[in-house]
N, C-alpha and C. Protein backbone atom coordinates (compact mmCIF):
# COMPACT_ATOMS: atom_id res chain seq x y z
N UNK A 1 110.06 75.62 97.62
CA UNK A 1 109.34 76.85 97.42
C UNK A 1 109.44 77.77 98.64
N UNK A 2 109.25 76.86 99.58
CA UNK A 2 109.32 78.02 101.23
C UNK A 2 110.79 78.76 101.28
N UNK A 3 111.86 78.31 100.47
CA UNK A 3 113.19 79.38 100.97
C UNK A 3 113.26 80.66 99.95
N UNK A 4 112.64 80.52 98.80
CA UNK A 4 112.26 81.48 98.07
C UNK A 4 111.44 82.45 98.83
N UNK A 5 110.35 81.95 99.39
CA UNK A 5 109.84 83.15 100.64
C UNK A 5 110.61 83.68 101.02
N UNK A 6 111.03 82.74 102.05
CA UNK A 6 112.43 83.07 102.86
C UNK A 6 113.07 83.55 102.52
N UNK A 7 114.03 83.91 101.33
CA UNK A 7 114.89 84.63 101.10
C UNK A 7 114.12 86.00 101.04
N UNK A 8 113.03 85.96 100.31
CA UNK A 8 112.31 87.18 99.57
C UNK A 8 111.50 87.97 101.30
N UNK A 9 111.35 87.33 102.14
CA UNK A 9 111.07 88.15 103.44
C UNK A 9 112.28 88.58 103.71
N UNK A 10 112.89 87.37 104.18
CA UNK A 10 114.31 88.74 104.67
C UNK A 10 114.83 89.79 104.06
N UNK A 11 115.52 89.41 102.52
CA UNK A 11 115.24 90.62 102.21
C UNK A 11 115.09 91.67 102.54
N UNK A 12 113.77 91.88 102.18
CA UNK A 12 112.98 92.89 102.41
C UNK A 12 112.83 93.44 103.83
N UNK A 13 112.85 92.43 105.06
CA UNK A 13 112.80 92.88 106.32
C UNK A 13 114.47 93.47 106.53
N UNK A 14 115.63 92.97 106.13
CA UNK A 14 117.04 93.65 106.14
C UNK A 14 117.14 95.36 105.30
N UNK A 15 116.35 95.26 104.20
CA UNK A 15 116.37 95.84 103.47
C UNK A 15 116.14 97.22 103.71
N UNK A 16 114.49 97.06 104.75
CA UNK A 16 113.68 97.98 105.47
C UNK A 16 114.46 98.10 106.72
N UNK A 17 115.41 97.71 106.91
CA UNK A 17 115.89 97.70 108.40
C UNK A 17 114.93 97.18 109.83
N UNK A 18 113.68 96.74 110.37
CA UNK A 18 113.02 96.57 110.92
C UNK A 18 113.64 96.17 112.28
N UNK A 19 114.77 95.48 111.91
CA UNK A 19 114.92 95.25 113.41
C UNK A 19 115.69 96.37 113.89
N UNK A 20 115.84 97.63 113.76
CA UNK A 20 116.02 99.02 113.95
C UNK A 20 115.16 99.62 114.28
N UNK A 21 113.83 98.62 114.32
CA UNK A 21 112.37 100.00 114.76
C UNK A 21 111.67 99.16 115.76
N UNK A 22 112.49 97.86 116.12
CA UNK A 22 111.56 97.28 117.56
C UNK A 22 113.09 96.42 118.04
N UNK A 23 112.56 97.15 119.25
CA UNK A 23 113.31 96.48 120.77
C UNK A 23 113.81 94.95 121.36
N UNK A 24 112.66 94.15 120.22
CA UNK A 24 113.14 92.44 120.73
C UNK A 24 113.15 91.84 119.42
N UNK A 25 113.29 90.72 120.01
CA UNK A 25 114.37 89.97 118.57
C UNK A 25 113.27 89.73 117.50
N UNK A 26 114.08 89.88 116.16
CA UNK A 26 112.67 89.44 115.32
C UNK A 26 113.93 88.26 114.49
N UNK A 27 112.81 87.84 113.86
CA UNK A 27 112.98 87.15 112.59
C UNK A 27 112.12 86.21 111.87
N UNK A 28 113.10 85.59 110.54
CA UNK A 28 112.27 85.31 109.78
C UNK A 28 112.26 83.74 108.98
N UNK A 29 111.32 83.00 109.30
CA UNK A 29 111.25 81.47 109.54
C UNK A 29 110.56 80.90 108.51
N UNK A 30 111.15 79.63 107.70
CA UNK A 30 110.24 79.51 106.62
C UNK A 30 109.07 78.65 107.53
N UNK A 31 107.98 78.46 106.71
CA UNK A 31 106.76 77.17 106.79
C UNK A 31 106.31 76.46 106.10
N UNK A 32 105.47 75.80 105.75
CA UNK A 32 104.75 74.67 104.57
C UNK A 32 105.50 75.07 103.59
N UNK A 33 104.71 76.59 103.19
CA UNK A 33 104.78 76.89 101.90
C UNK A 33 105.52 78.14 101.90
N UNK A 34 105.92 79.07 102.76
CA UNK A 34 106.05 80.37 102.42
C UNK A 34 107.12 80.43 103.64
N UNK A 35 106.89 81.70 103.91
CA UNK A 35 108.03 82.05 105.06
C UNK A 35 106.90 83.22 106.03
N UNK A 36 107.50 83.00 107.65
CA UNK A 36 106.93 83.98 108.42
C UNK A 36 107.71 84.98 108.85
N UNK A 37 107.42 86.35 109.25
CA UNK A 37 107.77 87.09 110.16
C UNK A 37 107.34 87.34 111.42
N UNK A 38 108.32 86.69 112.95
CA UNK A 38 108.31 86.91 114.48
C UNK A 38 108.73 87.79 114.71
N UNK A 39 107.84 88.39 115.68
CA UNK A 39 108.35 89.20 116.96
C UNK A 39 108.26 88.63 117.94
N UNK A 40 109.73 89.06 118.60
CA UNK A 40 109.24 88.28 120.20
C UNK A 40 108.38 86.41 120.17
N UNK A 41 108.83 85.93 119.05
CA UNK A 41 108.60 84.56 118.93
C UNK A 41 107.30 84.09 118.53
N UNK A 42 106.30 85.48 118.31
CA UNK A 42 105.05 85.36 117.59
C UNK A 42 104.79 86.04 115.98
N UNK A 43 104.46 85.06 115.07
CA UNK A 43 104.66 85.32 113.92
C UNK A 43 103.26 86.43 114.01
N UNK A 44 103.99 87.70 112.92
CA UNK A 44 103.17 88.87 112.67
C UNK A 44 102.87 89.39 111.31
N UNK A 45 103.67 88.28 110.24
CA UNK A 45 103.44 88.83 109.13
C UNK A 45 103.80 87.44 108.01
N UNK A 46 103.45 87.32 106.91
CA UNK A 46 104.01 86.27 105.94
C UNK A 46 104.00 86.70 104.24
N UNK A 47 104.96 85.60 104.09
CA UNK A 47 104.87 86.01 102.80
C UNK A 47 105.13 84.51 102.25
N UNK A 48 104.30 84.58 101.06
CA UNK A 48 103.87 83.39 100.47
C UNK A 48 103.40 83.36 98.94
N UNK A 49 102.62 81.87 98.20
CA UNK A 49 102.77 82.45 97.40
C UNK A 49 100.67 83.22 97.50
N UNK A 50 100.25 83.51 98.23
CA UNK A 50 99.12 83.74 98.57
C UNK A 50 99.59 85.21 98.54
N UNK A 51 100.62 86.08 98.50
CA UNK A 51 101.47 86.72 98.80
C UNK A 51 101.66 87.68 99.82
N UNK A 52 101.97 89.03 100.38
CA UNK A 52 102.68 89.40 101.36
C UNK A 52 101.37 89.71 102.48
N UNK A 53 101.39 89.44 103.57
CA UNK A 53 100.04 89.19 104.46
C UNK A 53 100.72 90.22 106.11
N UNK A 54 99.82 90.77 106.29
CA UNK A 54 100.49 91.39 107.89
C UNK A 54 99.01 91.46 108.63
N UNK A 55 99.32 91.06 110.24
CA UNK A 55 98.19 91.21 110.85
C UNK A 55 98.61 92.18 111.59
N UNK A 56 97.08 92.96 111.21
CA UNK A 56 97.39 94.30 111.84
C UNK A 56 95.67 94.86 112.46
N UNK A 57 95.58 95.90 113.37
CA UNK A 57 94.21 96.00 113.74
C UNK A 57 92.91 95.47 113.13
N UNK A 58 92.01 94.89 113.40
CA UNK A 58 91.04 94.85 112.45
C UNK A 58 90.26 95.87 112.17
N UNK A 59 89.88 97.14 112.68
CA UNK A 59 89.55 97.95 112.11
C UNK A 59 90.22 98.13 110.72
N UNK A 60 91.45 98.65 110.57
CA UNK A 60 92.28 98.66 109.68
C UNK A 60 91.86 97.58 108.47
N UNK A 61 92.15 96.36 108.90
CA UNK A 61 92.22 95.23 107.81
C UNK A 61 90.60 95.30 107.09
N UNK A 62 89.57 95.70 107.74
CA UNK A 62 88.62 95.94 107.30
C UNK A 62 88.29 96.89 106.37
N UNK A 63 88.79 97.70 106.74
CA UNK A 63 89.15 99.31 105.85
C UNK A 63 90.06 98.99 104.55
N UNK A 64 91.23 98.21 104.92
CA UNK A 64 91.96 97.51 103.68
C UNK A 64 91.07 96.66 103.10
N UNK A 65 90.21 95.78 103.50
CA UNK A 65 89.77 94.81 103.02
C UNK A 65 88.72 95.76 101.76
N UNK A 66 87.54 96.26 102.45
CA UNK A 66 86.74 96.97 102.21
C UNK A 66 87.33 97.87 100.70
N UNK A 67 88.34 98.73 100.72
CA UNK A 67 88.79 99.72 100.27
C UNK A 67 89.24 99.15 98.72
N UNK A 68 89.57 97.81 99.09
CA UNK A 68 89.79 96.98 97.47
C UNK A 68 91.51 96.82 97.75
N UNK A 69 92.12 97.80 98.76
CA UNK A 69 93.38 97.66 98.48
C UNK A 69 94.04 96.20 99.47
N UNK A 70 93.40 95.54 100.02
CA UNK A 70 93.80 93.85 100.51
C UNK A 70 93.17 93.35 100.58
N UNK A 71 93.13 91.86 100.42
CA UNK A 71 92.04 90.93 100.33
C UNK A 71 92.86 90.24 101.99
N UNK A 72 91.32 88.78 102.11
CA UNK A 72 91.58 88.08 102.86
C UNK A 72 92.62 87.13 102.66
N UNK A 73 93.57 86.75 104.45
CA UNK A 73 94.52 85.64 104.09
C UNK A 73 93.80 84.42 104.05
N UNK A 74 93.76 83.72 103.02
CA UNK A 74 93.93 82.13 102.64
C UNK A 74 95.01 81.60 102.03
N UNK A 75 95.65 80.37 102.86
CA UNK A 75 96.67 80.01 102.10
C UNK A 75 96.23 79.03 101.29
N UNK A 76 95.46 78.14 101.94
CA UNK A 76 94.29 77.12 100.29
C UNK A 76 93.43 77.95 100.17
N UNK A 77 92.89 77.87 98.63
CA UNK A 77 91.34 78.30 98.25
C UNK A 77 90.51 78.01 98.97
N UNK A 78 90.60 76.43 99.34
CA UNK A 78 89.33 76.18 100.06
C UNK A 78 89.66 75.93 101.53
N UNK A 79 91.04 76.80 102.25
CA UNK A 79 90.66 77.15 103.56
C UNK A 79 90.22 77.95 104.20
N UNK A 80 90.72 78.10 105.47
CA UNK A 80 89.59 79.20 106.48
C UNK A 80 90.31 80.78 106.07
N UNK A 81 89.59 81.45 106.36
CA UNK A 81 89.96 82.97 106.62
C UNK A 81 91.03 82.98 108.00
N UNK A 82 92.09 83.91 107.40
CA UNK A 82 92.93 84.06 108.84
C UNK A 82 92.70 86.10 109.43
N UNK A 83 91.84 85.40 110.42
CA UNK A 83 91.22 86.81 110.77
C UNK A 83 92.25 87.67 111.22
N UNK A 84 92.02 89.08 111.10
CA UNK A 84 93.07 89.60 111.68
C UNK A 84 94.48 90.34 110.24
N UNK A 85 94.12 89.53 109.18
CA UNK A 85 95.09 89.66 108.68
C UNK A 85 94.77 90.06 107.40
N UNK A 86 95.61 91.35 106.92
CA UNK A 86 95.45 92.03 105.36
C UNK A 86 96.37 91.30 104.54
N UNK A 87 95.88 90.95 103.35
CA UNK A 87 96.85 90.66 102.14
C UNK A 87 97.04 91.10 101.37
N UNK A 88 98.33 91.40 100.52
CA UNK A 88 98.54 92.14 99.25
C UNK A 88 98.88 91.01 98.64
N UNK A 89 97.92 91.02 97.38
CA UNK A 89 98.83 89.50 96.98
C UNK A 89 99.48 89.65 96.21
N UNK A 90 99.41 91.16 95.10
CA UNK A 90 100.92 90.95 94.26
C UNK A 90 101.74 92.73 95.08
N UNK A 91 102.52 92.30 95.98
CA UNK A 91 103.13 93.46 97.04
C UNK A 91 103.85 94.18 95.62
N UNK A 92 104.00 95.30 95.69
CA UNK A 92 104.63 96.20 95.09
C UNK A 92 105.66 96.47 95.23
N UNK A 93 107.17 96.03 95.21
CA UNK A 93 108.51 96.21 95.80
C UNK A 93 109.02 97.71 95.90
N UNK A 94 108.50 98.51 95.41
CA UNK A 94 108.47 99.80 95.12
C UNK A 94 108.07 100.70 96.27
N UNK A 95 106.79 99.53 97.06
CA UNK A 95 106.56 100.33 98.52
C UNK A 95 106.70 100.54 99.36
N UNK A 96 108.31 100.71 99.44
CA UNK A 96 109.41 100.21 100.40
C UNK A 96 108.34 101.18 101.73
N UNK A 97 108.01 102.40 102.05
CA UNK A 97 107.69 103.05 102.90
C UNK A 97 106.08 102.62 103.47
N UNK A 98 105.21 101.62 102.75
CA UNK A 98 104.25 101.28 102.84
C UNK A 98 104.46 100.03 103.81
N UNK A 99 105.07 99.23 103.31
CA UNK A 99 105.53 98.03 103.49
C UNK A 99 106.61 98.25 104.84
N UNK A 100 107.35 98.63 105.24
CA UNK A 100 107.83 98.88 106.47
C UNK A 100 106.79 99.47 107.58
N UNK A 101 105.82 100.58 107.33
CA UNK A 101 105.00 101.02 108.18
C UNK A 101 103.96 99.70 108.30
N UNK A 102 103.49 99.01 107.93
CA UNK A 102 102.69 97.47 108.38
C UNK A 102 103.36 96.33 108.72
N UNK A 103 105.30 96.67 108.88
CA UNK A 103 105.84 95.49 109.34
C UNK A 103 105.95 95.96 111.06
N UNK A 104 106.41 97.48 111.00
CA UNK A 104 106.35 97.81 112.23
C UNK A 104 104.79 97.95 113.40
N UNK A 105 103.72 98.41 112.57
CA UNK A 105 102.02 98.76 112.90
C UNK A 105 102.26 97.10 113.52
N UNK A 106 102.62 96.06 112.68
CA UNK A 106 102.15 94.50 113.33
C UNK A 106 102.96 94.00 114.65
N UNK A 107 104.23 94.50 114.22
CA UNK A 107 105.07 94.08 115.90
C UNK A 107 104.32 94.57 116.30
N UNK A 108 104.34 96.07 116.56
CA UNK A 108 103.79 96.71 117.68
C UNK A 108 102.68 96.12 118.23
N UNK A 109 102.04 95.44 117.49
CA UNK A 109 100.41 94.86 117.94
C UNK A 109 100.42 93.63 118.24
N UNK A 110 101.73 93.13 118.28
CA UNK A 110 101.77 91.39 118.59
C UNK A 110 102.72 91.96 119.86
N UNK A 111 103.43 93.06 120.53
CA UNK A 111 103.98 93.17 121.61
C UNK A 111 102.99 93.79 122.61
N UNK A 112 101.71 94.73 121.69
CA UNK A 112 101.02 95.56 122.90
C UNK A 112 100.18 93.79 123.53
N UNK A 113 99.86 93.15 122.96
CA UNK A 113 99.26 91.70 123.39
C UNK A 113 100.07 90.78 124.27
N UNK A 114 101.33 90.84 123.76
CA UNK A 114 102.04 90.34 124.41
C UNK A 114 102.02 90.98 126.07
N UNK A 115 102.25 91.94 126.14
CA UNK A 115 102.37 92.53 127.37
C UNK A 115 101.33 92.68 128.12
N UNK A 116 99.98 92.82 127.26
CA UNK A 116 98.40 93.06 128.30
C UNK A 116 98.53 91.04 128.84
N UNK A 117 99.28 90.22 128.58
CA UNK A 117 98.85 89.12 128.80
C UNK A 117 99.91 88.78 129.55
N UNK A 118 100.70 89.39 130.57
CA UNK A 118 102.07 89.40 131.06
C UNK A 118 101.34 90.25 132.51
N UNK A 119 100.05 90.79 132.63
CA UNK A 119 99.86 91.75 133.56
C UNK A 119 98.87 90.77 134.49
């Protein structure tokens, strides 16, 4: 089941071009069940069958959450909340311009961390 992710992230991350809109290496790694997206060697986004998940500000994810348009990531029903992180669970392939602006919003926010923790 996880290379079906896998195929279905890359994809979509080749597709969107992404590694054209950040500076260090990305890519895209299956897991258990699904597949992740790294920046710089820290995963920032997944897709699963919980389906397409990006951590991105929490203000934001709250506002998504709130707004009806993402729910919380759980990959079991009966696990924890993964804070931090918006889910779409049935992604819209259609939103090609939606969906690239929260692959790039998440690098950016797993490199601005990266670097306040480098100082």
């Amino acid at each position: 089941m996880a290379k079906t992710y896998l195929d279905k992230l890359s994809s979509l991350i080749n597709d969107l071009k992404i590694g054209d809109e950040i500076a260090v290496p990305v890519e895209a790694r299956h897991f258990f069940n699904g597949a992740g997206f790294y920046v710089n060697g820290a995963m920032c986004a997944s897709w699963s069958p919980a389906g397409l998940a990006f951590k991105l500000p929490e203000k934001e994810v709250v506002e998504l959450i709130a707004s009806g348009t993402a729910t919380s990531l759980k990959y079991f029903s009966n696990g924890h909340v993964k804070k931090g992180y918006a889910l779409f669970e049935n992604p819209d392939a259609t939103k090609t311009k939606v969906w690239k602006n929260y692959f790039v919003k998440a690098s950016r926010q797993i490199l601005c961390k990266q670097d306040k923790t480098k100082r």
